[in-house]
Protein backbone atom coordinates (compact mmCIF):
# COMPACT_ATOMS: atom_id res chain seq x y z
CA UNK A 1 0.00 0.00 0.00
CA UNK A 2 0.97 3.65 -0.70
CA UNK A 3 1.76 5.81 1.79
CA UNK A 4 -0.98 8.02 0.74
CA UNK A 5 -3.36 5.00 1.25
CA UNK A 6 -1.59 3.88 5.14
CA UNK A 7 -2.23 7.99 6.29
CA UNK A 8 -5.73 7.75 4.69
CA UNK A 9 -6.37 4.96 7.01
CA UNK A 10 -4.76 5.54 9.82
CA UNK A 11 -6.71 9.48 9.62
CA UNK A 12 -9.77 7.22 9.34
CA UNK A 13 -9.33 4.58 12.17
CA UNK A 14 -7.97 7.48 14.47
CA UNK A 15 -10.81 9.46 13.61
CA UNK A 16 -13.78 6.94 14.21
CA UNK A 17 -11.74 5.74 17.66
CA UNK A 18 -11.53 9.30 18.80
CA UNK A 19 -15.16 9.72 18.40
CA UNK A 20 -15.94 6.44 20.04
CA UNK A 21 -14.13 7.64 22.42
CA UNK A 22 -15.86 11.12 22.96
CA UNK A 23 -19.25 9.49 22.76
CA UNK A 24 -18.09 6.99 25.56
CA UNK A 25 -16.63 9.66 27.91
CA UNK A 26 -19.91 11.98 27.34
CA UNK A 27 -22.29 8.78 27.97
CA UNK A 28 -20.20 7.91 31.28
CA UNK A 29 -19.44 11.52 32.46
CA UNK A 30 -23.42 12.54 32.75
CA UNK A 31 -24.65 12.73 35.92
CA UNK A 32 -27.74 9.74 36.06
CA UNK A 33 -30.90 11.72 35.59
CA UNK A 34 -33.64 9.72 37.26
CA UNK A 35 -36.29 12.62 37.21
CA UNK A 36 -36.80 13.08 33.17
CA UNK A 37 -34.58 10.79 30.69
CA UNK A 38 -35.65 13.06 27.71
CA UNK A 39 -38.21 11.41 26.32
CA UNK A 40 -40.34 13.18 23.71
CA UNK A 41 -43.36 12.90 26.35
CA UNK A 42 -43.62 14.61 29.68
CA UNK A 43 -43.14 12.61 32.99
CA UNK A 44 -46.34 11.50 34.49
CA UNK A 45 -47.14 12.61 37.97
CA UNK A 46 -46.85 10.12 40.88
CA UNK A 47 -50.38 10.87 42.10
CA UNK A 48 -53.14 9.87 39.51
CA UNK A 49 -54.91 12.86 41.46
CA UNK A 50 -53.05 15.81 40.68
């Protein structure tokens, strides 16, 4: 292989790994949110009442 074609696939590898990466830290690095977990729907209240 070229070495045109190794940098175009190391650029790609390191690429898709770093944002792997990113979206792992983001996932794991949010507090837990028990309250709402964005859903496109509101919560429902606790009481059936209110």
């Amino acid at each position: 292989m070229s070495p045109t074609g190794w940098l175009t696939m190391i650029v790609s590898i390191g690429g898709v790994l770093a944002a792997a990466a990113w979206a792992y830290y983001k996932v794991l690095s949010t507090p837990k949110e028990t309250e709402y977990l964005g859903s496109p729907t509101p919560p429902l209240p606790e009481n059936a009442e209110e």
